[in-house]
Structures are given as C-alpha cells and as structure tokens.
Protein backbone atom coordinates (compact mmCIF):
# COMPACT_ATOMS: atom_id res chain seq x y z
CA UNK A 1 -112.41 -16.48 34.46
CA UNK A 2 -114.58 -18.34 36.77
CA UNK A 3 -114.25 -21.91 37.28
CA UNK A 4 -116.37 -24.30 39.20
CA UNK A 5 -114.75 -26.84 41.77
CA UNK A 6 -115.90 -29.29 44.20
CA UNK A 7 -116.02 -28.82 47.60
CA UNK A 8 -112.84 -31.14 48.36
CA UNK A 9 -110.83 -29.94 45.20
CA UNK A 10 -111.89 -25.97 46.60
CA UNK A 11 -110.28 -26.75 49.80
CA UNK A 12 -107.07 -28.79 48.95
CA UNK A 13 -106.22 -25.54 46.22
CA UNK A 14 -106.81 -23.20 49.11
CA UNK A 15 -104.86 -25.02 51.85
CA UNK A 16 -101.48 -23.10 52.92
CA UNK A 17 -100.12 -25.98 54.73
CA UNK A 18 -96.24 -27.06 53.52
CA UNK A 19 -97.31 -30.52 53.32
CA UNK A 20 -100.16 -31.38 51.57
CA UNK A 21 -102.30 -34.69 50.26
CA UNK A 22 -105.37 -35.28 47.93
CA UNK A 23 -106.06 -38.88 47.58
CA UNK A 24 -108.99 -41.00 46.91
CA UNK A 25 -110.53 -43.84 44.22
CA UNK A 26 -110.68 -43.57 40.82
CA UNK A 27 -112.43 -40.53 38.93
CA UNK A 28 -111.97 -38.58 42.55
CA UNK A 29 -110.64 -35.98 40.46
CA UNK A 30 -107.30 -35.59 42.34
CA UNK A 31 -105.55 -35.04 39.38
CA UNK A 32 -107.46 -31.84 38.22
CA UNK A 33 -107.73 -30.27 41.79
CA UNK A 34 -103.71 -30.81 41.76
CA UNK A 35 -102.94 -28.84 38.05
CA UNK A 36 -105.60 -26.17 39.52
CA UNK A 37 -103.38 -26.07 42.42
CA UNK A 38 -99.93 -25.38 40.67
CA UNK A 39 -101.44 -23.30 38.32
CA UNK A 40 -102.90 -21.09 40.77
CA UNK A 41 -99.35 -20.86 42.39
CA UNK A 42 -97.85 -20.25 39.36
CA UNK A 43 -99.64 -17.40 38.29
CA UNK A 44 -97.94 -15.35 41.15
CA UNK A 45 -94.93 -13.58 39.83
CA UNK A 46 -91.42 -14.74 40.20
CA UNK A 47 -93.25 -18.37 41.09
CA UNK A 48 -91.27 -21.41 39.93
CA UNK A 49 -93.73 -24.44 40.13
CA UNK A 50 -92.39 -27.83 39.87
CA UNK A 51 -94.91 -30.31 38.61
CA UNK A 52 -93.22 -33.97 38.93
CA UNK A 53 -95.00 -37.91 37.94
CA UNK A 54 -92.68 -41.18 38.12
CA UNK A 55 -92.41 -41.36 34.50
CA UNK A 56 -92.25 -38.37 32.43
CA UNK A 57 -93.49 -40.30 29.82
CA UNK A 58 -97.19 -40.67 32.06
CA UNK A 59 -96.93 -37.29 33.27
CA UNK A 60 -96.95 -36.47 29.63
CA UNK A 61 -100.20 -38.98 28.74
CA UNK A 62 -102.04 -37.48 32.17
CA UNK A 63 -101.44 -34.29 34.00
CA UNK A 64 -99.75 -32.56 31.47
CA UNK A 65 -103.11 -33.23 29.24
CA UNK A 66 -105.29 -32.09 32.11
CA UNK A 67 -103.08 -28.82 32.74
CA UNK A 68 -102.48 -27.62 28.75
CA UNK A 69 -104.91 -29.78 26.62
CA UNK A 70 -107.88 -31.05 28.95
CA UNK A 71 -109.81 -34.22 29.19
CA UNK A 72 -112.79 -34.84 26.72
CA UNK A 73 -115.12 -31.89 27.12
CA UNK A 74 -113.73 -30.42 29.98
CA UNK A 75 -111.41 -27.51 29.06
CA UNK A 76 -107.69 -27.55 30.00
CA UNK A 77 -106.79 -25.93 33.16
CA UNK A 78 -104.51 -22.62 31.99
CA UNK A 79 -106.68 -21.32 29.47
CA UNK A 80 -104.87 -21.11 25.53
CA UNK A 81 -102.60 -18.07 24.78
CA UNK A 82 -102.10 -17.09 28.22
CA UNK A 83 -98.87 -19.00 28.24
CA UNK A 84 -95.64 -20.12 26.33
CA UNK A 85 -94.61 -23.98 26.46
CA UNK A 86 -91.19 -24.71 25.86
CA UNK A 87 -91.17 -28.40 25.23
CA UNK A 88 -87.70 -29.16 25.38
CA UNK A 89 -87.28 -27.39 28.28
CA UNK A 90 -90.48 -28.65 29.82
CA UNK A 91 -91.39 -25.39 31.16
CA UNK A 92 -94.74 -23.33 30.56
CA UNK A 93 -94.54 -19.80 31.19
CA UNK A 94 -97.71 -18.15 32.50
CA UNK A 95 -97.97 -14.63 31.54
CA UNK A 96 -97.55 -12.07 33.75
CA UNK A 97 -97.27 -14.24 35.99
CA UNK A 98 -94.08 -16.95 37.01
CA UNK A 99 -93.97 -20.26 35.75
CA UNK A 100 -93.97 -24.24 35.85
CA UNK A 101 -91.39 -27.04 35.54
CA UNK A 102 -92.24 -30.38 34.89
CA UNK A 103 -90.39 -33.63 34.60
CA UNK A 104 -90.39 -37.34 35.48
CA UNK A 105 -88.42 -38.78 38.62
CA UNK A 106 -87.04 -41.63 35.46
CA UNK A 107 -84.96 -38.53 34.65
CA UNK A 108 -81.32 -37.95 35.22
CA UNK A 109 -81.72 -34.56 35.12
CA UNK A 110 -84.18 -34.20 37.82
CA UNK A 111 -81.69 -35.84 40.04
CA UNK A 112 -79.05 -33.49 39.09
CA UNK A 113 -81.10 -30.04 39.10
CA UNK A 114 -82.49 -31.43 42.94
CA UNK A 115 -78.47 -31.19 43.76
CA UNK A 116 -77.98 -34.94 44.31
CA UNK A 117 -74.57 -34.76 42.98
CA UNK A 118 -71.71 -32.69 43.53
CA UNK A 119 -72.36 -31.16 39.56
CA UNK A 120 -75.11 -28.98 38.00
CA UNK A 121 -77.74 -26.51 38.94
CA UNK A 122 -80.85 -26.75 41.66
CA UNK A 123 -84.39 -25.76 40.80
CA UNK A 124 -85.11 -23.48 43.61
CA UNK A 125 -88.29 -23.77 43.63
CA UNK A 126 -91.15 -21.97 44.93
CA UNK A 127 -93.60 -25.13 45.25
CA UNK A 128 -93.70 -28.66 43.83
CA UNK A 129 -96.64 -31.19 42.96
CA UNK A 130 -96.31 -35.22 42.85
CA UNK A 131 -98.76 -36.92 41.23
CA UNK A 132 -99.50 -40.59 42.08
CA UNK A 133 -97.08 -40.09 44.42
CA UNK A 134 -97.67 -43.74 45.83
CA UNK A 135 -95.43 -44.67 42.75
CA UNK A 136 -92.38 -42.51 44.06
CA UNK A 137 -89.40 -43.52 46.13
CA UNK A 138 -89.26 -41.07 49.15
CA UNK A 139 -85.76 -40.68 48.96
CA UNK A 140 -86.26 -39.17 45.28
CA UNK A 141 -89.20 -37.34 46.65
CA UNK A 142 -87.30 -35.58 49.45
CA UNK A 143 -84.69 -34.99 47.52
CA UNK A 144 -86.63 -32.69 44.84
CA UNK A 145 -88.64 -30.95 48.30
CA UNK A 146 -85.47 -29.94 49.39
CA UNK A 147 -85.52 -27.88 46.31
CA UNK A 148 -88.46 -25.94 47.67
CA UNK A 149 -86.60 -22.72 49.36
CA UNK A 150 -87.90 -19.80 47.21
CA UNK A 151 -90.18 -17.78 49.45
CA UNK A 152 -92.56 -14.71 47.45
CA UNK A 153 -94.59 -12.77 49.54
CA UNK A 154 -98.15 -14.37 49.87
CA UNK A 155 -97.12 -17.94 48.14
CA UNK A 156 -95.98 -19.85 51.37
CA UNK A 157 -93.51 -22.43 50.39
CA UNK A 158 -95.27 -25.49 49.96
CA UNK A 159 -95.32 -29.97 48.88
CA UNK A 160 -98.34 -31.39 47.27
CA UNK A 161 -99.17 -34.71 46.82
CA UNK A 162 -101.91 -36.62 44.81
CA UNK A 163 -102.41 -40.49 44.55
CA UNK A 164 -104.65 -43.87 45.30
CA UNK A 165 -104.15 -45.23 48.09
CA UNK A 166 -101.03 -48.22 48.26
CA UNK A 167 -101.05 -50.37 51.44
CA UNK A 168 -101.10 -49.29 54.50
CA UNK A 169 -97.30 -49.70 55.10
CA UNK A 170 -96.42 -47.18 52.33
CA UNK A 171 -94.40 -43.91 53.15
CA UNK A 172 -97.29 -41.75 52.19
CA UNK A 173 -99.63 -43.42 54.68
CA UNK A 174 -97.39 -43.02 57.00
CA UNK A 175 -96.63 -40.14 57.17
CA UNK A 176 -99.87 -38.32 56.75
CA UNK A 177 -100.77 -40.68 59.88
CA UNK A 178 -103.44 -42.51 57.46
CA UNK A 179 -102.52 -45.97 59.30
CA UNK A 180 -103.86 -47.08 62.78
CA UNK A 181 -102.22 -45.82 65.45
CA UNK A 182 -99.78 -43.53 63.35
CA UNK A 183 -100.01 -40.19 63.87
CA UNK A 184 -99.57 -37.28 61.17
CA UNK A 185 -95.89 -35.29 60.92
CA UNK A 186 -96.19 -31.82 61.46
CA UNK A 187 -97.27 -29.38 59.00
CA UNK A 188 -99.13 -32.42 57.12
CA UNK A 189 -102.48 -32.35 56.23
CA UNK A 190 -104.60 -34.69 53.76
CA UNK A 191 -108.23 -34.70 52.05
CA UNK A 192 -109.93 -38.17 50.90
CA UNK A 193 -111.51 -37.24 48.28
CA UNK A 194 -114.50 -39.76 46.77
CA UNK A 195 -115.69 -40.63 43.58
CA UNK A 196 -119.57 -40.50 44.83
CA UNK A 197 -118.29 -36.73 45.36
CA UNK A 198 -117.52 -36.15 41.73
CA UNK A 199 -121.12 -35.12 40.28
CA UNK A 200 -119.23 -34.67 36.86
CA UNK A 201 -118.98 -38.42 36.68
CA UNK A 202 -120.79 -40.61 34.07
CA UNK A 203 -123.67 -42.67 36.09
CA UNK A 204 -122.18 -46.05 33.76
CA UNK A 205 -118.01 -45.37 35.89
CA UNK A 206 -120.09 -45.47 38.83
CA UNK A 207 -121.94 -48.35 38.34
CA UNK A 208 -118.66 -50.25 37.62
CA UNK A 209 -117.24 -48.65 40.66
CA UNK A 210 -119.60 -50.24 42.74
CA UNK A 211 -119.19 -54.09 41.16
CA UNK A 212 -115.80 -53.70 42.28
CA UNK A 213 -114.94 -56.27 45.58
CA UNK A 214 -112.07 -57.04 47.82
CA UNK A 215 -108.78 -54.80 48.02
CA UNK A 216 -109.95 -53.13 44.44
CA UNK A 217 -113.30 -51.78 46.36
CA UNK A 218 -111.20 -50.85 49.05
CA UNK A 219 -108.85 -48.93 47.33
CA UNK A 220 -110.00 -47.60 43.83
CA UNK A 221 -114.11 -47.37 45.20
CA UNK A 222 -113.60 -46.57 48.48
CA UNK A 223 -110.23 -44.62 48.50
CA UNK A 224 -108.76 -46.71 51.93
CA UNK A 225 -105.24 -48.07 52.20
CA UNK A 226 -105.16 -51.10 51.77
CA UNK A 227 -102.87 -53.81 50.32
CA UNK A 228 -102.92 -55.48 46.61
CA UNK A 229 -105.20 -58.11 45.02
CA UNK A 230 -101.82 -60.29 44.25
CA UNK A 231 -101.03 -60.27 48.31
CA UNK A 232 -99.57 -63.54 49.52
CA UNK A 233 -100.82 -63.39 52.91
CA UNK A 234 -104.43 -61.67 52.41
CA UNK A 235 -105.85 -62.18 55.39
CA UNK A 236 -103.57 -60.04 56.77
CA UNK A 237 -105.24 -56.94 58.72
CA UNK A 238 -103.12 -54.43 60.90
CA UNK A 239 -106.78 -54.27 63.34
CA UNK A 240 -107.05 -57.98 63.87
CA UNK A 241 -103.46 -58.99 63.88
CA UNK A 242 -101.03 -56.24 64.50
CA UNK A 243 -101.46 -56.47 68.18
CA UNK A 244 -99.42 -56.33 71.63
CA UNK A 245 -99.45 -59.68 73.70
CA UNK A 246 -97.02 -59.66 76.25
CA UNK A 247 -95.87 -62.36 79.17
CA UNK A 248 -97.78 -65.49 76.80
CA UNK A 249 -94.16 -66.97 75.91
CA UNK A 250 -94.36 -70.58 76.86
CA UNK A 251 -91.93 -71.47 74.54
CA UNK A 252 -89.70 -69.28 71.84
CA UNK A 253 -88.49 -69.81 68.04
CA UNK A 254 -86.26 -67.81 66.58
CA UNK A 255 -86.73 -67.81 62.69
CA UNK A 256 -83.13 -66.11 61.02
CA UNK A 257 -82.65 -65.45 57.50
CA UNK A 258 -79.49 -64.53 56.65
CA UNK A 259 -78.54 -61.52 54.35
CA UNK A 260 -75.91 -58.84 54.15
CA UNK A 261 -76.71 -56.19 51.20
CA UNK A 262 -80.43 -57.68 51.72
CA UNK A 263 -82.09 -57.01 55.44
CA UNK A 264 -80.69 -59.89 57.81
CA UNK A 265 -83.56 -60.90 59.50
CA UNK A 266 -84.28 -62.46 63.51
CA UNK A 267 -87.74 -63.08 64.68
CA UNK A 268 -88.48 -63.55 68.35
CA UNK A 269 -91.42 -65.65 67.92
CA UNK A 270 -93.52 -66.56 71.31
CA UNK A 271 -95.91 -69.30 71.66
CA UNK A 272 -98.53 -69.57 73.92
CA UNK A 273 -100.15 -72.67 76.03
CA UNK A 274 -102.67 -72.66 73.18
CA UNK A 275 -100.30 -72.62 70.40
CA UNK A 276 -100.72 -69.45 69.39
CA UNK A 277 -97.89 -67.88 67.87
CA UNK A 278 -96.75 -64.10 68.34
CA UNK A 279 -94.26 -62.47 66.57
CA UNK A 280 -92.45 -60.48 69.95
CA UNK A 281 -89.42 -58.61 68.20
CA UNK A 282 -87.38 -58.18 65.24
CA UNK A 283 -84.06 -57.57 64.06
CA UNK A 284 -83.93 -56.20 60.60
CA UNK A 285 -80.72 -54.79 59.35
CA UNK A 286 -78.38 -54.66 56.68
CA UNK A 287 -74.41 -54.93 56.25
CA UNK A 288 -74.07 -56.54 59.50
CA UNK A 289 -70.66 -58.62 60.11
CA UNK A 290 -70.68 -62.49 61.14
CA UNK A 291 -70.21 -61.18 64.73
CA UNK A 292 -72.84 -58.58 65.00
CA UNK A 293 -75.17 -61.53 63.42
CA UNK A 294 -74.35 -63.82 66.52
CA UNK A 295 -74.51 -60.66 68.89
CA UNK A 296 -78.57 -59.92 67.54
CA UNK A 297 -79.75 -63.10 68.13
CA UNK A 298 -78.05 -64.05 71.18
CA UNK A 299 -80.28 -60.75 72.53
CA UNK A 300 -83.19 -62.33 71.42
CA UNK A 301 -82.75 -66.26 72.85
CA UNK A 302 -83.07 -67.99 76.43
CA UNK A 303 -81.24 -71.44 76.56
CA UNK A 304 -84.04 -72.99 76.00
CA UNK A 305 -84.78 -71.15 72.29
CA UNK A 306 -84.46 -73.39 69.15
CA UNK A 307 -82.97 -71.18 66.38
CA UNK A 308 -84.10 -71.94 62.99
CA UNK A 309 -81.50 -70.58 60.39
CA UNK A 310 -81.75 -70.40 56.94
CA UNK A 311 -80.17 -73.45 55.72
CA UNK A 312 -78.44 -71.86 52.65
CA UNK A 313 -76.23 -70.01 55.45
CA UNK A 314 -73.82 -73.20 57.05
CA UNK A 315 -71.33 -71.15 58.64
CA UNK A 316 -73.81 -68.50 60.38
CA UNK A 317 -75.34 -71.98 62.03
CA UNK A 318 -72.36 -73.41 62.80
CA UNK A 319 -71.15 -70.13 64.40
CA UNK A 320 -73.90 -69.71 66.45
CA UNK A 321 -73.92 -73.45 67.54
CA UNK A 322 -70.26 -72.75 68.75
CA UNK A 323 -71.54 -69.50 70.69
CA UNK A 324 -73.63 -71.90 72.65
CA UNK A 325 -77.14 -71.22 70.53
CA UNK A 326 -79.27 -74.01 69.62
CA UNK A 327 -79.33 -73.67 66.10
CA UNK A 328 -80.68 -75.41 63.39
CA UNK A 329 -81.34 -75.55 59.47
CA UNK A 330 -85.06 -74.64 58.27
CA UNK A 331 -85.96 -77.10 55.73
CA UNK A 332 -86.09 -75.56 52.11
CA UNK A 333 -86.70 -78.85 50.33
CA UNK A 334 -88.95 -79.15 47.32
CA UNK A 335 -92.27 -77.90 48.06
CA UNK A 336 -91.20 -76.52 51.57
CA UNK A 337 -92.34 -72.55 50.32
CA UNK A 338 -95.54 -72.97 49.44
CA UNK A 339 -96.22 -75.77 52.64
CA UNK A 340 -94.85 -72.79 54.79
CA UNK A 341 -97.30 -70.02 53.47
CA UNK A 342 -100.12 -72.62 53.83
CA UNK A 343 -99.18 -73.30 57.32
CA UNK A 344 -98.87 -69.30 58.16
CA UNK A 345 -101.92 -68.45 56.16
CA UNK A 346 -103.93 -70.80 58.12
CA UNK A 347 -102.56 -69.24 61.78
CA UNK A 348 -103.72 -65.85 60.41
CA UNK A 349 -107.28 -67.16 59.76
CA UNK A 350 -109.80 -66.25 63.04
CA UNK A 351 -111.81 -69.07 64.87
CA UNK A 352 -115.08 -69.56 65.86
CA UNK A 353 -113.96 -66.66 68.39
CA UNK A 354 -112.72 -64.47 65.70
CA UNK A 355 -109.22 -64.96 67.37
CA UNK A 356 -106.36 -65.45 65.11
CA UNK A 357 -103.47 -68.28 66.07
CA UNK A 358 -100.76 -66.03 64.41
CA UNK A 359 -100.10 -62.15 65.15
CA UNK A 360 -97.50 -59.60 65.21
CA UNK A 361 -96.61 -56.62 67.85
CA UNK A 362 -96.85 -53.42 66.50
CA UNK A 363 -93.19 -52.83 66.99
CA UNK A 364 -92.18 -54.87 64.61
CA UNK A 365 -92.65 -52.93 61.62
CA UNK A 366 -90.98 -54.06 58.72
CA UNK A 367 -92.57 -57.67 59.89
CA UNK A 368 -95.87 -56.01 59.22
CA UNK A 369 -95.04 -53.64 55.87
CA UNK A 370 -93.70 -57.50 54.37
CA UNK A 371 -97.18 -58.71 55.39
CA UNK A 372 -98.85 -56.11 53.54
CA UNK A 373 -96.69 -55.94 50.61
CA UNK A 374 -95.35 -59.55 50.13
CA UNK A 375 -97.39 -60.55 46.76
CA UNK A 376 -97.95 -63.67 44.21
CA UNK A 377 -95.02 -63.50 41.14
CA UNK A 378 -97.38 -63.22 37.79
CA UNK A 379 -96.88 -63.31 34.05
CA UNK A 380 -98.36 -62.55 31.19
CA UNK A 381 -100.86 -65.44 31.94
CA UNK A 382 -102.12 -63.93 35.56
CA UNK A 383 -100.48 -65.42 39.35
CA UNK A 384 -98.07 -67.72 39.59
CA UNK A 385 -97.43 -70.61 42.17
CA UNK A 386 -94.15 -68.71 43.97
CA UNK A 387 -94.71 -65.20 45.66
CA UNK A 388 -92.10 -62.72 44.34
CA UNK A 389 -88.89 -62.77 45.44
CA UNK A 390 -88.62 -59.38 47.68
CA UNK A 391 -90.26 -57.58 50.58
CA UNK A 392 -89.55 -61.30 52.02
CA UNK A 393 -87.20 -61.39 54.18
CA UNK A 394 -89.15 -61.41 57.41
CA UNK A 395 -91.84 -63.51 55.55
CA UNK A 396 -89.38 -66.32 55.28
CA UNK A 397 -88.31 -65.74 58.94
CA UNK A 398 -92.05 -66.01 60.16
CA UNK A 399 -92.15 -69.07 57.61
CA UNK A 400 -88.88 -71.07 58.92
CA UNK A 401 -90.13 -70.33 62.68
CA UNK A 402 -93.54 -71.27 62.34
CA UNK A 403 -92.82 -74.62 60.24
CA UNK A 404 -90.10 -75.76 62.75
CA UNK A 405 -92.91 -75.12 65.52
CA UNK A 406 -95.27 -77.16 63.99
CA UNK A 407 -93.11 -80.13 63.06
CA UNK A 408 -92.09 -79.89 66.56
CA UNK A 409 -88.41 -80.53 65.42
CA UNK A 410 -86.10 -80.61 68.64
CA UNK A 411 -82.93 -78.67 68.39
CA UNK A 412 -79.77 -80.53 67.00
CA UNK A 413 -77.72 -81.50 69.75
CA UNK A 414 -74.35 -79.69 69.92
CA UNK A 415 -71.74 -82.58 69.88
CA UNK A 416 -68.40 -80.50 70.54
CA UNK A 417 -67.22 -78.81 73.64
CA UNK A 418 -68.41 -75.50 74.60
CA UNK A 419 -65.39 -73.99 76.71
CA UNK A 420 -62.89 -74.68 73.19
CA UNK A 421 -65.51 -73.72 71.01
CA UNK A 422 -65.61 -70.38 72.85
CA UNK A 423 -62.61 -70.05 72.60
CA UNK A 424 -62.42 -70.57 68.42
CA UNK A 425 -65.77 -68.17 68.09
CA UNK A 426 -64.95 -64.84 66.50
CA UNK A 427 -68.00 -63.62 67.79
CA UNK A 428 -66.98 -60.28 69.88
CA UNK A 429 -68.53 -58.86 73.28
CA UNK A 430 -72.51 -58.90 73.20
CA UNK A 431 -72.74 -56.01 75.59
CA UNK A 432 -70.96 -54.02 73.22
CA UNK A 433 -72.53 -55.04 70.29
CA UNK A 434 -76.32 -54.67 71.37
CA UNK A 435 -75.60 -51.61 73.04
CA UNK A 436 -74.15 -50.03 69.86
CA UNK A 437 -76.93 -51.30 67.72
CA UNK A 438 -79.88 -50.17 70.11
C-alpha cells in the first residue's frame, strides 16, 4: 500500500520522541496524521495502541470515522478486511499485526483500566494517542500515560497528542514550551501544522479561513495560542503586560478574596508615581486555615498597606484588623462587578506610548492563566452582562485592589487596642507559617 502524506503529517508519524504534539487551525489535518500514527504502531506485533478523545461519543463521530470509515472521498486509514472491530469492546485488531483500544476520558472504565482505583485491570499499553487534547484534564491524561510501560523491540514507548490551540495558559502549551518564556519538558517535541499546508483542501474552506478575525484567526487560521472570543479581559497579552517591574512601589494594595475549597487569593499590588499599577506577587492556595490566611498576607503588607478583603468574609477582616493589618471591605454593591472590569480593562489599554497602566510579573501565574481564561457567561441568546463565575478568583482580587485604589478609600481606622487584641488573635507564629508554605 502506498499512501501519500504531507510533509508535517510524514514527520510527526515518523518521530520516536515519548512525547509528542501535532497542532494547528482547522482542516490542518492533525487528526488524520494522528490515526496514521497509531495505526502504523499498531501494526507491529504484540502492539497495544490506545486511541483516547474527551467524549467517546466524539471520538466515535471523528477519529474513529477517519481511522475505520474515512472522510468523504478520502479512504479510511486501515484499509477494509485487514482487521476485526469488536465494538463492545472497542478494540480493532490489525492482522498480523497487534492492536488498538479506544475509549473516551467520560468513561468510568478508562479510569479504572488506567489503575486509578485500588480495583480492576491496567491497559499496559504500548503507545497512546489524545485527540483534541486541549479538551482533556491533565490529571486524566497522565493518568492513562502512566499506562504506557509495554516496550517491543523497535516501537519505543511513546504519548501523542493532537489539538487547536487553547490559550496560552493551558497545560499543553505549557508544557511543550509553546508560551513566551516557557521552555519545553524533556523528551517533548511539537509540529504546527497549517491549513495553507493542506493542498487537499477545498479553495471555498480557505477562503472562509481567511475572513476569519481576532482570537478565531489566531487560533483556528493561524494555529497560535491564544485565548477565547468570550474573554473578559481581551486586551490581555502575556508580551505587553506580563512583565517584571521591580523597586516602582510608591504605594501598595493588597486585594484578598477569601476561599477555602476554592483558591484563597492575596495580591501584592504596587503602584507607581504615575499610577500605574503592577501586580508584584500572589498567594493562591487552597484549604488554608484562618491562621495561615492572616500569616500570607501579613508576608505580603508594610504598615502602610491598605488591605481590601472581600466583604462577604467579616471575620477574616476583623481578624486581620486585630493582627494589626489595615483591612477593609471591597465594595460589592449593585453594579460594583461590571464598574470593576471597566476600571481594570481600561488600565490594560496602552497610551499614546503604547504603555499599559496595569501589568502583571511573570511570577504570578495563576494571576495571568485567570487573565487569559476568565470569559463572558452566555446563553442560548449569545454573551451575557456577568463573566462566568470561575477561573476568578485572582480576577476579583485585581478587581477589589484596583477599585479601592482608584476611589482612593483610606483604610478604616482600627478603634480597639492592639496589645489585647493580640492577645485574643488566634493567628499563630508568621515565621513558621511562611516558612512552611514557601
């Protein structure tokens, strides 16, 4: 059999390297080069493929079609009566050769056969696909690689992984080092694979390609990470605003938002003599005790910092008033949400200079994935006025900080004395409690 593939598909099927990515825009034909890939595995003896989508239910509509059925006139990848498919199963036998298991990661069993749980089988496998693995948790994902442990002479263990790109903040990105300033893990390597590429393409998909604009060119055109079209804050850009400016402070705000199961959040946010705000440090953590709470921002403040709290959390304020912090409520009256992502949206926006009022250090990371991930609720009618309510927790942080700033709100003044208040906080040794948490 003799089967013509493009240059990119070509070299992503002959790549040996454990971890492996295809991605690209639409019609890239990532999909394809991927079922070329585990079929050419799989035709080894004593291979054990594992061929894994999200849902199985799309893996079904999509890659299973391109791998046993094929897409209009192009002809399905393993060629008919070469191999046995045993539905229920979901395995396809190649033969004379090993075979391939396939499943969804919406599947209990998939869980089970990785050895999640302290019951069933594994899947010892030999290899294992992901396609559009931008949908995938990478917890799931992991768990299934660990499956991969069956070595065959000549088939080197190995991961694949096909999708679009997601924002720049997702696992996959990071990983393969496809962000700025990231750097790839070892033994991964990627191909961007374009559309333009794809000579088998109609010239009408390509036409349509190129009327796309914004974050859809980006992403589904142009094959770039690069967050949604639903993003709250869309000015956003990691090369204009994720930035380093140290020694500007010439005042602080901390912004808190409280959580326990969710991330509880601290912001050290610096201002400049221009009124420029930077976003210095973060503290994002989960399951932390009232005391550990008060120990995190007390690393963060000078006596000078005004605290704004979230003021749905009374007794972390108070608490942190009696530890000698100048704390105060963030107003969440009517309206106050969509007045604070005005007034940040309009400190990301450049001047005449191209200089933006609002940016964050690079070190804060979770403060930047929110950024690039925080998007507009919709419904069946398109956006709504209220962004979503996740991947916000340092978004309402930057928002409480930001609108105190601006209002210029002094701190409320604490009214009892210090030494007995001391004295009644439960609020543990700091040394001990920052040292443990660095």
């Amino acid at each position: 059999m003799r089967v013509e593939l493009l240059p990119g598909q070509f070299d992503f099927v002959e790549d040996a390297a454990p971890w492996l990515l295809a991605y690209g825009g639409r019609g890239s034909a990532k999909t394809t080069g991927g079922c070329w890939k585990v079929y050419n595995r799989a035709r080894v003896p004593g291979a054990r493929e594992g061929l894994f989508r999200q849902r199985l239910i799309d893996l079904k509509g999509t890659t299973l079609k391109t791998l046993i059925d094929g897409d209009g006139n192009s002809p399905p990848v393993i060629p008919p009566g070469t191999y046995s498919h045993n539905r229920e199963l979901k395995t396809i036998k190649i033969h004379g050769g090993g075979e391939i298991v396939y499943n969804g990661l919406d599947q209990g069993d998939v869980g089970r056969e990785a050895g999640s749980t302290g019951k069933g089988s594994s899947m010892n496998l030999t290899g294992a696909t992901f396609d559009e693995a931008v949908e995938m948790n990478e917890h799931a994902v992991v768990q299934v690689c660990m499956s991969v442990r069956v070595p065959i002479d000549g088939l080197p263990l190995q991961r694949s992984f096909l999708c679009n790109p997601g924002p720049p903040s997702h696992w996959i990105a990071k990983r393969w080092g496809l962000t700025r300033g990231a750097s790839a893990m070892p033994g991964h390597v990627s191909y961007h694979l374009r559309p333009h590429d794809n000579y088998f393409l109609p010239d009408t998909f390509m036409a349509e390609l190129d009327l796309l604009e914004g974050v859809a060119r980006r992403r589904y055109r142009d094959g770039e990470w690069a967050g949604s079209d639903g993003l709250v804050f869309d000015r956003f850009n990691r090369d204009t605003h994720a930035i380093a400016r140290p020694g500007i402070a010439k005042r602080r705000i901390v912004g808190v938002d409280d959580g326990y199961t969710d991330p509880f959040v601290a912001l050290d946010i610096h201002v400049d003599s221009d009124g420029r705000y930077h976003v210095a440090r973060e503290v994002y953590e989960t399951r932390l005790v009232m005391s550990e709470k008060v120990a995190r921002v007390k690393s963060l403040v000078d006596p000078e910092t005004v605290v704004v709290v979230d003021s749905a959390a009374p007794d972390l304020i108070e608490t942190l008033r009696r530890a000698g912090v100048q704390a105060v409520p963030a107003d969440k009256g009517q309206g106050s949400v969509a007045y604070g992502i005005n007034v940040v949206q309009t400190k990301l926006a450049p001047d005449d200079r191209g200089v933006p009022s609002l940016t964050v250090d690079p070190c804060c990371t979770n403060t930047i994935r929110e950024f690039e991930t925080y998007e507009w609720a919709s419904n069946q009618h398109g956006l709504k006025d209220q962004p979503r309510d996740r991947d916000n927790h340092a978004m309402d942080s930057i928002r409480y900080g930001i609108t105190n700033g601006e209002a210029g709100r002094a701190p409320a003044p604490v009214v009892f004395d210090r030494a007995e208040a001391a004295r009644e906080a439960m609020v543990g040794s700091d040394d001990h409690m920052w040292s443990t948490w660095q």
